[in-house]
Protein backbone atom coordinates (compact mmCIF):
# COMPACT_ATOMS: atom_id res chain seq x y z
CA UNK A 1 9.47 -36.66 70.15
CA UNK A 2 7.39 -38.76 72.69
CA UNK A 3 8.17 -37.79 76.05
CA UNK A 4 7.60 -40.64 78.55
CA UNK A 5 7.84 -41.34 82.56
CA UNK A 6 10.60 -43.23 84.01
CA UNK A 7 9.00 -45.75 85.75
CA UNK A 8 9.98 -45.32 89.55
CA UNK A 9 7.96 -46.33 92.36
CA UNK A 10 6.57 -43.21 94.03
CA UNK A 11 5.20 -42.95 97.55
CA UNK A 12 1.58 -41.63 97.33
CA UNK A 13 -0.40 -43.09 94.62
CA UNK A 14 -3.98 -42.21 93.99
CA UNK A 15 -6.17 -44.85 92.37
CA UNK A 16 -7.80 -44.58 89.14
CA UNK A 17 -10.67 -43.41 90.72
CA UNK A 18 -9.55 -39.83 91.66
CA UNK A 19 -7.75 -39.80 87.82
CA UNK A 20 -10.83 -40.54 86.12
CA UNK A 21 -13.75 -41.31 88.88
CA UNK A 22 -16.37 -38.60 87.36
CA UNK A 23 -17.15 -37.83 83.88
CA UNK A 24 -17.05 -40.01 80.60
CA UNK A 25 -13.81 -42.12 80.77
CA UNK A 26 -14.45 -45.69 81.27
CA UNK A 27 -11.94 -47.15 83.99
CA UNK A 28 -10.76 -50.51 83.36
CA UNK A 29 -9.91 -53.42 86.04
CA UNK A 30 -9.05 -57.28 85.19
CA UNK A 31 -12.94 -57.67 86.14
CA UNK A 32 -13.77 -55.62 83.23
CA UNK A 33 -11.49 -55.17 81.01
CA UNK A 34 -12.36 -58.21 78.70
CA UNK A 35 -15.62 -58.03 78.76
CA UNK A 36 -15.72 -54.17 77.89
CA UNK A 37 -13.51 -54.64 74.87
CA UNK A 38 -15.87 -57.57 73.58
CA UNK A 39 -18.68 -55.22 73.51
CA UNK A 40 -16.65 -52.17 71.80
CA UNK A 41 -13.09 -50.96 70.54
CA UNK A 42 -11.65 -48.12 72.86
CA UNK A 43 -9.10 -46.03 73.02
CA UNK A 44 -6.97 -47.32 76.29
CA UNK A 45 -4.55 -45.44 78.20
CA UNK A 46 -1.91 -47.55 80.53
CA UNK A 47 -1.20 -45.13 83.49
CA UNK A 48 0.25 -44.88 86.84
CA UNK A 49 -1.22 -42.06 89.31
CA UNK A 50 2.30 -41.02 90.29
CA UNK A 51 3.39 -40.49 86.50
CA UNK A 52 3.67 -36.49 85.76
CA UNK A 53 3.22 -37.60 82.39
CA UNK A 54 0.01 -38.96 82.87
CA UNK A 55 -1.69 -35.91 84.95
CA UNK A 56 -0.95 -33.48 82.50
CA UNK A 57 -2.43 -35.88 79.56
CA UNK A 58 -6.07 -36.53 81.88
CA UNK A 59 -7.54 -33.30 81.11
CA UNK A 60 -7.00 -34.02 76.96
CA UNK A 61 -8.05 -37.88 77.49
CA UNK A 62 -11.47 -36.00 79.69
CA UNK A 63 -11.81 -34.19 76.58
CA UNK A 64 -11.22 -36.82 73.96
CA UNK A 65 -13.81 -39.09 75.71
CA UNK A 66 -16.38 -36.45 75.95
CA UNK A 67 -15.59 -35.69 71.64
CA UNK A 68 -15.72 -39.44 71.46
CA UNK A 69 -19.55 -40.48 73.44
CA UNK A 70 -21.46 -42.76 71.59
CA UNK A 71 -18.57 -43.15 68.49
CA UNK A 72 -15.39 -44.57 70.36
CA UNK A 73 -15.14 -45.60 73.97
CA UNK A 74 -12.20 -44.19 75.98
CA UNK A 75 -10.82 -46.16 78.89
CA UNK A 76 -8.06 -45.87 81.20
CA UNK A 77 -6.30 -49.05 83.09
CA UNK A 78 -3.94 -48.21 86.25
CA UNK A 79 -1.04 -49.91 84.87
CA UNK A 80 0.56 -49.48 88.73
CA UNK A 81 -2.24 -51.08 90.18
CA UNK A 82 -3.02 -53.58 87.72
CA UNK A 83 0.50 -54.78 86.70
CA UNK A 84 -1.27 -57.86 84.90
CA UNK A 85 -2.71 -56.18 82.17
CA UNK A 86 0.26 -53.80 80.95
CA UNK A 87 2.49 -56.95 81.04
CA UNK A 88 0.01 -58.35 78.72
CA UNK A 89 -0.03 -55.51 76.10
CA UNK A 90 3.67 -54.97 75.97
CA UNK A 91 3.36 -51.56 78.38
CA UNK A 92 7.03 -50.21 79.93
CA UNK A 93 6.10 -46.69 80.09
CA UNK A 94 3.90 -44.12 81.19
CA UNK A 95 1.48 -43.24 79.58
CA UNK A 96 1.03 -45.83 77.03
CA UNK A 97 -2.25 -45.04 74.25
CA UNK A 98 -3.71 -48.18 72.23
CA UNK A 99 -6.62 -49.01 70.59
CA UNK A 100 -7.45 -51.99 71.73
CA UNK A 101 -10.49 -54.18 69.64
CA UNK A 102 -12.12 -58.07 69.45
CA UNK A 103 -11.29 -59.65 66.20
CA UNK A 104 -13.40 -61.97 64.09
CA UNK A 105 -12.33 -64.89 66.72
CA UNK A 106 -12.82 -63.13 69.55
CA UNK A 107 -8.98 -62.46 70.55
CA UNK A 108 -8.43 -58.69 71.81
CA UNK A 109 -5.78 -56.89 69.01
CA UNK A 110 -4.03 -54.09 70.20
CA UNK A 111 -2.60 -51.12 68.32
CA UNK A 112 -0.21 -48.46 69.60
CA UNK A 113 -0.57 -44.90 69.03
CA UNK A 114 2.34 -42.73 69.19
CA UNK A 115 1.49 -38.98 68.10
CA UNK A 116 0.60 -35.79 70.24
CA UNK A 117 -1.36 -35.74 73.35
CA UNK A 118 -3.35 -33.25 72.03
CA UNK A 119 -7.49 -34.38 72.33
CA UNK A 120 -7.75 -33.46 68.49
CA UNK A 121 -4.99 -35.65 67.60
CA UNK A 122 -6.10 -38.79 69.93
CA UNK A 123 -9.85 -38.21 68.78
CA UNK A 124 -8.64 -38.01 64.89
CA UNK A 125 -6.38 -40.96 65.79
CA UNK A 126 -9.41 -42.58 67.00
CA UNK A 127 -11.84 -42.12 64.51
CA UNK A 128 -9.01 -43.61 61.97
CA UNK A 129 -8.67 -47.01 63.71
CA UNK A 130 -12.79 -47.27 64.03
CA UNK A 131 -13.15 -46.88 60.69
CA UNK A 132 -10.41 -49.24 59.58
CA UNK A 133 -11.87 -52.06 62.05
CA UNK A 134 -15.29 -51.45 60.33
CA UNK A 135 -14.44 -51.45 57.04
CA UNK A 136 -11.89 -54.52 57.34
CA UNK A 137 -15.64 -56.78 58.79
CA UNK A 138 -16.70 -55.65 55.66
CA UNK A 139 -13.74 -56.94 53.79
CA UNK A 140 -12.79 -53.56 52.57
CA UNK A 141 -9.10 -52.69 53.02
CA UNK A 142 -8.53 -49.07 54.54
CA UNK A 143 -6.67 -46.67 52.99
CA UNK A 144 -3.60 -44.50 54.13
CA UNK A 145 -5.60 -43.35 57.11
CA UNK A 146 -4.86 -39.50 57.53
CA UNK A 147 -5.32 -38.51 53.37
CA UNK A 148 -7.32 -35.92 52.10
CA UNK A 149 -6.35 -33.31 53.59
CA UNK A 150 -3.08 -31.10 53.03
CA UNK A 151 -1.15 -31.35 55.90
CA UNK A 152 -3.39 -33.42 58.80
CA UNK A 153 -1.65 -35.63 61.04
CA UNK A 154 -1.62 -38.86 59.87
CA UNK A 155 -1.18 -41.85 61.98
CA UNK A 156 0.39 -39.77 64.66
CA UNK A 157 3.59 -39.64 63.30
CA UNK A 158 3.87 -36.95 61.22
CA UNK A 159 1.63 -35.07 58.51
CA UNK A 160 0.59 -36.63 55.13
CA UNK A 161 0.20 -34.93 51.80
CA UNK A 162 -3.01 -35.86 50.09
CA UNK A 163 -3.26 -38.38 47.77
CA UNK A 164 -5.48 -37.55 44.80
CA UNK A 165 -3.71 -36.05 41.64
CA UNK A 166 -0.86 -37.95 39.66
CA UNK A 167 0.96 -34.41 38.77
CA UNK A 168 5.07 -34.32 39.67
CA UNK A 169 5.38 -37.99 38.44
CA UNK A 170 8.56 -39.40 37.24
CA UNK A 171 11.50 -38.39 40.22
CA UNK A 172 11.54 -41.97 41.41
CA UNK A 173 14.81 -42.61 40.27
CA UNK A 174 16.44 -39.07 41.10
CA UNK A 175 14.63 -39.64 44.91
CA UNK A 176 16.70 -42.47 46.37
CA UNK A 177 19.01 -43.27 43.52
CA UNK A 178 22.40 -44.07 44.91
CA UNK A 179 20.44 -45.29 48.32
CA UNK A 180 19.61 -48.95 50.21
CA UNK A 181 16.41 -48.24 49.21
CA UNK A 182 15.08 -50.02 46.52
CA UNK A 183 13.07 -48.26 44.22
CA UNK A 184 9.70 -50.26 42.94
CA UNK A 185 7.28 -49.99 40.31
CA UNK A 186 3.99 -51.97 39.04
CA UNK A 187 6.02 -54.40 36.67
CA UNK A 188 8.12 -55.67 39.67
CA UNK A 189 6.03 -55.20 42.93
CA UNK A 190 4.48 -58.59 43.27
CA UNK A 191 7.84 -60.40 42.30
CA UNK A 192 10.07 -58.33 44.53
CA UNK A 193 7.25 -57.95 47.42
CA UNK A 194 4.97 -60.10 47.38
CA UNK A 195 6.68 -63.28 46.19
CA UNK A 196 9.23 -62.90 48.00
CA UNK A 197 9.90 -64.88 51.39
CA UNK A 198 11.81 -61.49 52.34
CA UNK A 199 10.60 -59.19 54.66
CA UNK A 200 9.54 -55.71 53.27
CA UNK A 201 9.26 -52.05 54.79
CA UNK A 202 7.58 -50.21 52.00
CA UNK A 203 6.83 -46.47 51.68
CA UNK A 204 4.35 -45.46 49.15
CA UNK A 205 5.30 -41.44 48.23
CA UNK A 206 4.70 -38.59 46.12
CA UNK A 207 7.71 -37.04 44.91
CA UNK A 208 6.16 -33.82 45.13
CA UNK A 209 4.86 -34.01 48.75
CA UNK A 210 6.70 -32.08 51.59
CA UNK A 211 6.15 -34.72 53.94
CA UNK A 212 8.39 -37.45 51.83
CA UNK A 213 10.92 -34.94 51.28
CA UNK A 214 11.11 -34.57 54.92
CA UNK A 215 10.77 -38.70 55.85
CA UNK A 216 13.62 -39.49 53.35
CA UNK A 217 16.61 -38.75 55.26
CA UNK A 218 15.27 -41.19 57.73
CA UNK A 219 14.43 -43.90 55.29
CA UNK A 220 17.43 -43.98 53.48
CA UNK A 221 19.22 -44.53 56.87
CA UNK A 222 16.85 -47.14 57.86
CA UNK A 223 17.36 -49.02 54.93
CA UNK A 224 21.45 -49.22 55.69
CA UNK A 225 20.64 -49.83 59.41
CA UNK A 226 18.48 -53.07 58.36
CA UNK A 227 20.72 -54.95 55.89
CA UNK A 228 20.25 -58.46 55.76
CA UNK A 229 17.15 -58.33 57.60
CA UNK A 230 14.39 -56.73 56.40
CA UNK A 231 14.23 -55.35 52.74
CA UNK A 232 13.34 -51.75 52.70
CA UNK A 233 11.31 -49.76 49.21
CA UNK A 234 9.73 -47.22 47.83
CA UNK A 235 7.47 -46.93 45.39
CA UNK A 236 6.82 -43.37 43.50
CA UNK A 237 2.69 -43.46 43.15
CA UNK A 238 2.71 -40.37 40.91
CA UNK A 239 4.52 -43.21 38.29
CA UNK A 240 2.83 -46.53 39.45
CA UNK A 241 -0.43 -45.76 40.63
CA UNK A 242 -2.03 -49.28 40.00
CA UNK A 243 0.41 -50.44 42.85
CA UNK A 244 -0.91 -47.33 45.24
CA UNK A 245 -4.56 -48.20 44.47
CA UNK A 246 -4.14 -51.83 45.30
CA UNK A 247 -2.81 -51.42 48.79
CA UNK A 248 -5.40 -48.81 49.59
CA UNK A 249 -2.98 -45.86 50.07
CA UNK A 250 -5.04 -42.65 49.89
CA UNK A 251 -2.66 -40.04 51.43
CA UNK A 252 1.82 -39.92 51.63
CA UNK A 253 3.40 -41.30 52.49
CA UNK A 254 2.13 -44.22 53.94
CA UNK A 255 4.15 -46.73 54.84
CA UNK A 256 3.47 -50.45 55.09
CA UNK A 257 5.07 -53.24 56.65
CA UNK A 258 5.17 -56.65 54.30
CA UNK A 259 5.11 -60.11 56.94
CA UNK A 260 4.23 -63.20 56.20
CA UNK A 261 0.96 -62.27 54.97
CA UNK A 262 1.64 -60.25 51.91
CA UNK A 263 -1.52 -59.84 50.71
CA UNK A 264 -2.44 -57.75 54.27
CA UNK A 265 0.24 -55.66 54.62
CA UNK A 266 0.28 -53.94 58.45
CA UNK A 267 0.58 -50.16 58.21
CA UNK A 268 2.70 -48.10 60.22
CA UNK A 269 1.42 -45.27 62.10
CA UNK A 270 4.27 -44.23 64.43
CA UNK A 271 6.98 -41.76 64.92
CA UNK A 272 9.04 -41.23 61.17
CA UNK A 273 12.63 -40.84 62.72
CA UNK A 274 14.64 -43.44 62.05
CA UNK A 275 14.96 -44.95 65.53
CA UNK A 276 10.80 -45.25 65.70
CA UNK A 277 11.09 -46.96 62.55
CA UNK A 278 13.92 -49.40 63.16
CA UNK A 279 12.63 -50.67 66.39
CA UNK A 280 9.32 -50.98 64.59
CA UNK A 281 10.62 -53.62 62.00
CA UNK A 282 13.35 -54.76 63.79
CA UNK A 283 10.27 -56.49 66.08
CA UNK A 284 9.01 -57.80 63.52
CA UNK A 285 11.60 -59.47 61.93
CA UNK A 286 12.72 -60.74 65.46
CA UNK A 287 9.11 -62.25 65.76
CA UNK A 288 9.61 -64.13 62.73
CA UNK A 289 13.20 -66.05 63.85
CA UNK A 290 13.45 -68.42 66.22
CA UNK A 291 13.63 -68.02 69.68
CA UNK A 292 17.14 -67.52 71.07
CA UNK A 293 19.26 -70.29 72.22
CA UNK A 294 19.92 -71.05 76.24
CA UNK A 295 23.62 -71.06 76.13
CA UNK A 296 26.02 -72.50 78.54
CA UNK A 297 28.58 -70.13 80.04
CA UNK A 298 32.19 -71.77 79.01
CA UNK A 299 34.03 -68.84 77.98
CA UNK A 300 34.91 -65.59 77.57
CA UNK A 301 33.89 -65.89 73.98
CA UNK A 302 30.37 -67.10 74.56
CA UNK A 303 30.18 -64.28 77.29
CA UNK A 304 31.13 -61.74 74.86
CA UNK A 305 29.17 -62.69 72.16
CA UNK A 306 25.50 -63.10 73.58
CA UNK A 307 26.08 -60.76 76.57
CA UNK A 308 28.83 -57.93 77.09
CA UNK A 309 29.32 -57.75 73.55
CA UNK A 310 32.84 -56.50 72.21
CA UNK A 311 34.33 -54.06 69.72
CA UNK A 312 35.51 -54.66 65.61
CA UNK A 313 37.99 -55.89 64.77
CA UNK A 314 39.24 -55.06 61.22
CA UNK A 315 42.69 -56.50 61.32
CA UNK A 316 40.88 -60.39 62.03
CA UNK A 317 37.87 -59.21 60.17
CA UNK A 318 36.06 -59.57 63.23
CA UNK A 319 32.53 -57.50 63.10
CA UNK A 320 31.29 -55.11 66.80
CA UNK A 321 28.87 -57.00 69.00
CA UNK A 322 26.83 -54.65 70.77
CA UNK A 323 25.82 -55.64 74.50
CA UNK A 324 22.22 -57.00 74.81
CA UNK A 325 19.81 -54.89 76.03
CA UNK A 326 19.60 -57.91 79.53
CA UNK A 327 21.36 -60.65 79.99
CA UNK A 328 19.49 -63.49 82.13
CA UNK A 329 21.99 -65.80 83.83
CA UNK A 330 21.36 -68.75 85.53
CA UNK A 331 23.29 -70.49 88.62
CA UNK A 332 22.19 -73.73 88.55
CA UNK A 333 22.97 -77.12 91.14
CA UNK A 334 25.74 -79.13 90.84
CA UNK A 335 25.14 -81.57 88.48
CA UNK A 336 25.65 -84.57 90.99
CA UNK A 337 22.73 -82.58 93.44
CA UNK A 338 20.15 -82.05 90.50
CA UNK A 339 21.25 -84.59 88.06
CA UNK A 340 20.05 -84.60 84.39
CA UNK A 341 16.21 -84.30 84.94
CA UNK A 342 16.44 -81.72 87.10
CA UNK A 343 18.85 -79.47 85.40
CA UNK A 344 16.63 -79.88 82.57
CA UNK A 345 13.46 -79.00 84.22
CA UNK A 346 15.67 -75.56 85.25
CA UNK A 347 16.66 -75.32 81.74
CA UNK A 348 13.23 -75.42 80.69
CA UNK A 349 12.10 -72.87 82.52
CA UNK A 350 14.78 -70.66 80.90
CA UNK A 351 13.39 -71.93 77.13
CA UNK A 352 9.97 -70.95 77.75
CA UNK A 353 11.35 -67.26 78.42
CA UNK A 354 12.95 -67.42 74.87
CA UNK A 355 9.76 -68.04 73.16
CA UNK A 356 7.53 -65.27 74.92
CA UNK A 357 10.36 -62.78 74.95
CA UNK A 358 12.14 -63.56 71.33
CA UNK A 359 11.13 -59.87 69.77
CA UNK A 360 13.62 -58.43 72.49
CA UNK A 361 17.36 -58.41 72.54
CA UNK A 362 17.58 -60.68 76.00
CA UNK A 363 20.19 -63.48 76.13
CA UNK A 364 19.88 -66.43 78.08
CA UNK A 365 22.56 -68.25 79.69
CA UNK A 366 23.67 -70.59 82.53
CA UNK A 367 26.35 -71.98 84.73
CA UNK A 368 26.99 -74.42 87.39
CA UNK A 369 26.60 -72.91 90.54
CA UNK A 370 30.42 -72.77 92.01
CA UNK A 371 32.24 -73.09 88.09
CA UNK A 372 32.32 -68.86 87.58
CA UNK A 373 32.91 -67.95 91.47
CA UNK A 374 34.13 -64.70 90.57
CA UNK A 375 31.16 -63.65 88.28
CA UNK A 376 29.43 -64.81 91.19
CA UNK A 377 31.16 -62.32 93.45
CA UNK A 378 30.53 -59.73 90.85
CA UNK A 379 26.13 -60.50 91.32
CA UNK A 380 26.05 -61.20 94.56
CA UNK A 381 25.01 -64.98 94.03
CA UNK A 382 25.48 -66.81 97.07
CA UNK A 383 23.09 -65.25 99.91
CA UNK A 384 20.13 -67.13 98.23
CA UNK A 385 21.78 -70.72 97.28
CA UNK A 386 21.36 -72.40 94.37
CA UNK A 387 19.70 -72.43 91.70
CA UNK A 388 20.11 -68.35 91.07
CA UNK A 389 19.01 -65.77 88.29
CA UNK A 390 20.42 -62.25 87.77
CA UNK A 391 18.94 -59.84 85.24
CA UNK A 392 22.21 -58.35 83.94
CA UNK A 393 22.22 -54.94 81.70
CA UNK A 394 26.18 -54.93 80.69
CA UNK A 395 25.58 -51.13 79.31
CA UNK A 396 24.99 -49.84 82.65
CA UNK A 397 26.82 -52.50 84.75
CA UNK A 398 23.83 -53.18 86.81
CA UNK A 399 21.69 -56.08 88.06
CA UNK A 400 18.98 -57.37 89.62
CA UNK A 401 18.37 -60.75 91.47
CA UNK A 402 15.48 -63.54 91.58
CA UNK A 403 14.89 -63.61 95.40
CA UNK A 404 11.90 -66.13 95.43
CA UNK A 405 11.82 -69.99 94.33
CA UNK A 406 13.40 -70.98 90.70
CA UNK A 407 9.92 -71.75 89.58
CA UNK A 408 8.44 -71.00 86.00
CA UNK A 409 5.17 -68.47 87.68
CA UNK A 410 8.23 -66.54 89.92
CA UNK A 411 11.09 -66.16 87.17
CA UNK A 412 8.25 -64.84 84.94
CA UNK A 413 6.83 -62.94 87.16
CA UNK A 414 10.92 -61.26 88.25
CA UNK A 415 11.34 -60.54 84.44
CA UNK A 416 7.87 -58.79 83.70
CA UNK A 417 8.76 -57.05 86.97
CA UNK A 418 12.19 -55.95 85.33
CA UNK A 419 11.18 -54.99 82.25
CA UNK A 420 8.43 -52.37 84.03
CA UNK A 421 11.86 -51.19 85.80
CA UNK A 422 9.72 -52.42 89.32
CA UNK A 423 13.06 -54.38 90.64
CA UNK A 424 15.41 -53.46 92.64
CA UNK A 425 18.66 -52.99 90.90
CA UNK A 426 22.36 -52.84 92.51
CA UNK A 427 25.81 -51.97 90.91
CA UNK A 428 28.07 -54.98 89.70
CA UNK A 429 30.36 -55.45 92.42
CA UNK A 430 33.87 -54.71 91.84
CA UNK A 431 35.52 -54.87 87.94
CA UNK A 432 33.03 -57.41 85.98
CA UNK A 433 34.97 -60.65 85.90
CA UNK A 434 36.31 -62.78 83.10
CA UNK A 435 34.67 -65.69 82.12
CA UNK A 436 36.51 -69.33 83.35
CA UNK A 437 36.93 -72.12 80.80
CA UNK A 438 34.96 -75.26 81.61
CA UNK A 439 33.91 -78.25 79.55
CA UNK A 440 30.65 -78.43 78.43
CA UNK A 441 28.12 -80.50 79.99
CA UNK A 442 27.85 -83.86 78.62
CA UNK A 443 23.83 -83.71 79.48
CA UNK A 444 24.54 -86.88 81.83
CA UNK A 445 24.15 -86.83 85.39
CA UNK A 446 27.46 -86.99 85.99
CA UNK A 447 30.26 -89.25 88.23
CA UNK A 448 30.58 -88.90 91.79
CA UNK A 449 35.05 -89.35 92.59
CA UNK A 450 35.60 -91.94 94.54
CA UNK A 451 38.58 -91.50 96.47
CA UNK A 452 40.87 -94.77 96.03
CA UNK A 453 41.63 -96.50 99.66
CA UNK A 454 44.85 -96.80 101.20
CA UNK A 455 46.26 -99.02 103.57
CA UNK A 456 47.57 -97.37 106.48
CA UNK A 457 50.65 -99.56 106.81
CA UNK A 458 51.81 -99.10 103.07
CA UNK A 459 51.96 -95.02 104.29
CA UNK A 460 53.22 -95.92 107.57
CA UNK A 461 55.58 -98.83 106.87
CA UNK A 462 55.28 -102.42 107.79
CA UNK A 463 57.48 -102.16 110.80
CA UNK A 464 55.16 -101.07 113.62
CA UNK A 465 58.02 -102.07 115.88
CA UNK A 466 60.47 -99.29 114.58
CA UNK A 467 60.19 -96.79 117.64
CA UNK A 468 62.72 -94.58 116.03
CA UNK A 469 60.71 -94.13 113.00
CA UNK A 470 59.78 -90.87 112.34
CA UNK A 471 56.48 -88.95 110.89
């Protein structure tokens, strides 16, 4: 299992320099990162100087670069130091390996490793993703990358049986009969697969191989764990080889990952437990929906739903809601101090977060400042005016708050800075409140009350003469 840092803020970091200042591992800055990667794929590691982690890995990566001279460049970025650039490549943990490359149009593509931090493995791992850049400018699709051999690692997550021979054939039916997993062949691949508008998680096996044996426990869970999202199969390439040849698989299993693009699958070359592989897909079936709505806070049902979640019901037929992973709600103005345009501009700001954060399970709400005082009281909102945002994780009852300007640079700036676990976080204060029932807004800028005017006599009476009238 991957071991990785929690990322705390540490007194006494060392720069990159005294990491990686002498010998062959290129260190990377916003000056040169770019421009490096233009010239040559490398083998990046994200780090932070404080990170345990990460000093026990540098002598390997020392290695792995020296292996590497002259094939593969190996770099290393101070992720602490230059916050910017693991934002960009999706980094939330120390240390963090990709391989990072220039496509045809000149855009920097980024692949994740996720095996041992052994230099043989990351060299190996290396070597695989060179060769399957190269040989993809030629228009040549790669095969399984780690086949061949017996037992080699492939793709860091696991070994891979090799992939000549069609002996042991015919157990495709026995192997996940009774399963989630659908079972597919060469008469049905291209109308199941690659027809299909459906998302597919495909592993190509041997029935024979050790290494599917071991995988299947995982994949038959998988495929019950992503029902009615993406479509998970197997095809046996002992029985349907012309399938196996087409897709380039040259070792098992291998495992590819059906998109839009069917015709260029993406392979998968992570972890093979079932949690590595459901976050894997699960990502990429989130990137193709649309981006989550910015909800209004009215009730306790909305709150429950697309925030604190709740537990099933059988006896309404009502399904568990787990809690979102953060919760991002908004405080904004009073309508009749913001009015319409200015709400919206606030609500805008919350929509653009939807769209560059829609692979992760964030909600994205909002109130009117002073219509939920007590969840208010429970985050602290108050001290800074409005509008305010609080990054809200209901599993562990904690928060953090936006303590700069409601502006699109700072709020995406707060959230990068939450998701690298930089912010400050504090406890929910007191029991988390229920939600109060308001109306929806009418997207007007609302109605200033007028108080009617009185006359003081028709209070008073008409008779200011009456001395003996009382208050």
């Amino acid at each position: 299992m991957r071991v990785i840092c929690v990322v705390l803020l540490l007194a006494g970091v060392q720069g990159a320099l005294a990491f990686y200042g002498d010998g062959d591992v290129v260190v990377l800055t916003p000056d040169n990162f770019k421009s490096t990667l233009m010239k040559q794929p490398a083998l990046v590691e994200f780090f932070a100087p404080w990170c345990g982690h990460c000093r026990s890995l540098t002598p390997e990566w020392q290695r792995a670069a020296q292996a590497l001279k002259g094939l593969v460049k190996v770099a290393a970025v101070d992720a602490d130091a230059h916050r910017e650039l693991g934002a960009e490549y999706g980094v939330n943990s120390f240390p963090t390996i990709k391989f990072l490359y220039a496509d045809a149009a000149g855009q920097i593509q980024a692949v994740q490793y996720s095996g041992g931090r052994s230099a043989k493995e990351i060299v190996q791992w290396g070597l695989q993703q060179a060769q399957r850049v190269a040989l993809a400018r030629l228009g040549v699709k790669s095969g399984g990358g780690g086949g061949g051999g017996g037992g080699g690692g492939g793709g860091g997550g696991g070994g891979r049986c090799g992939g000549g021979g069609g002996g042991g054939g015919g157990g495709q039916e026995d192997f996940y009969s009774g399963t989630e997993v659908v079972t597919l062949s060469d008469s049905d691949f291209h109308s199941q697969v690659v027809d299909s508008e459906d998302l597919w998680f495909v592993e190509f096996y041997a029935p024979w191989c050790g290494h599917c044996k071991s995988l299947k426990p995982a994949w038959i869970e998988l495929a019950a764990s992503l029902e009615g999202r993406v479509r998970v199969g197997a095809v046996d390439c002992t029985a349907h080889k012309q399938t196996c040849d087409e897709f380039g698989v040259q070792g098992f299993p291998t495992l590819k990952f059906f998109g839009q693009n069917k015709e260029a699958p993406e392979e998968y070359g992570g972890n093979r437990d079932s949690g590595s592989l459901a976050q894997f897909a699960t990502q990429r079936w989130s990137a193709q929906q649309p981006p989550p709505e910015v909800r209004e806070l009215l009730d306790d049902h909305t709150w429950e739903e697309h925030c604190i979640g709740h537990e099933a019901d059988p006896g309404l037929e009502v399904a568990e809601v787990k809690p979102k992973q953060l919760c991002l709600l908004a405080f904004l103005p009073h309508i009749l101090d913001s009015k319409a345009d200015g709400r919206q501009a606030y609500l805008q700001i919350l929509r653009g977060l939807t769209v560059k954060y829609k692979d992760r399970p964030f909600s994205y709400m909002w109130a009117q400042g002073g219509a939920q005082t007590e969840l208010e009281a429970n985050f602290g909102v108050g001290g800074y005016g409005y509008p305010a945002l609080v990054a809200f994780n209901p599993s562990k009852a904690k928060y953090a708050s936006l303590k700069a300007a409601f502006e699109e640079a700072h709020v995406r700036s707060f959230i990068e800075s939450v998701r690298q676990g930089f912010e400050s976080v504090a406890d929910v204060s007191g029991q988390l409140a229920r939600v109060a029932t308001v109306d929806a807004w009418d997207g007007g800028d609302g109605e200033e009350v007028v108080e009617e005017e009185f006359d003081l006599a028709d209070l008073m009476g008409d008779d200011e003469s009456d001395e003996g009238a009382e208050l």
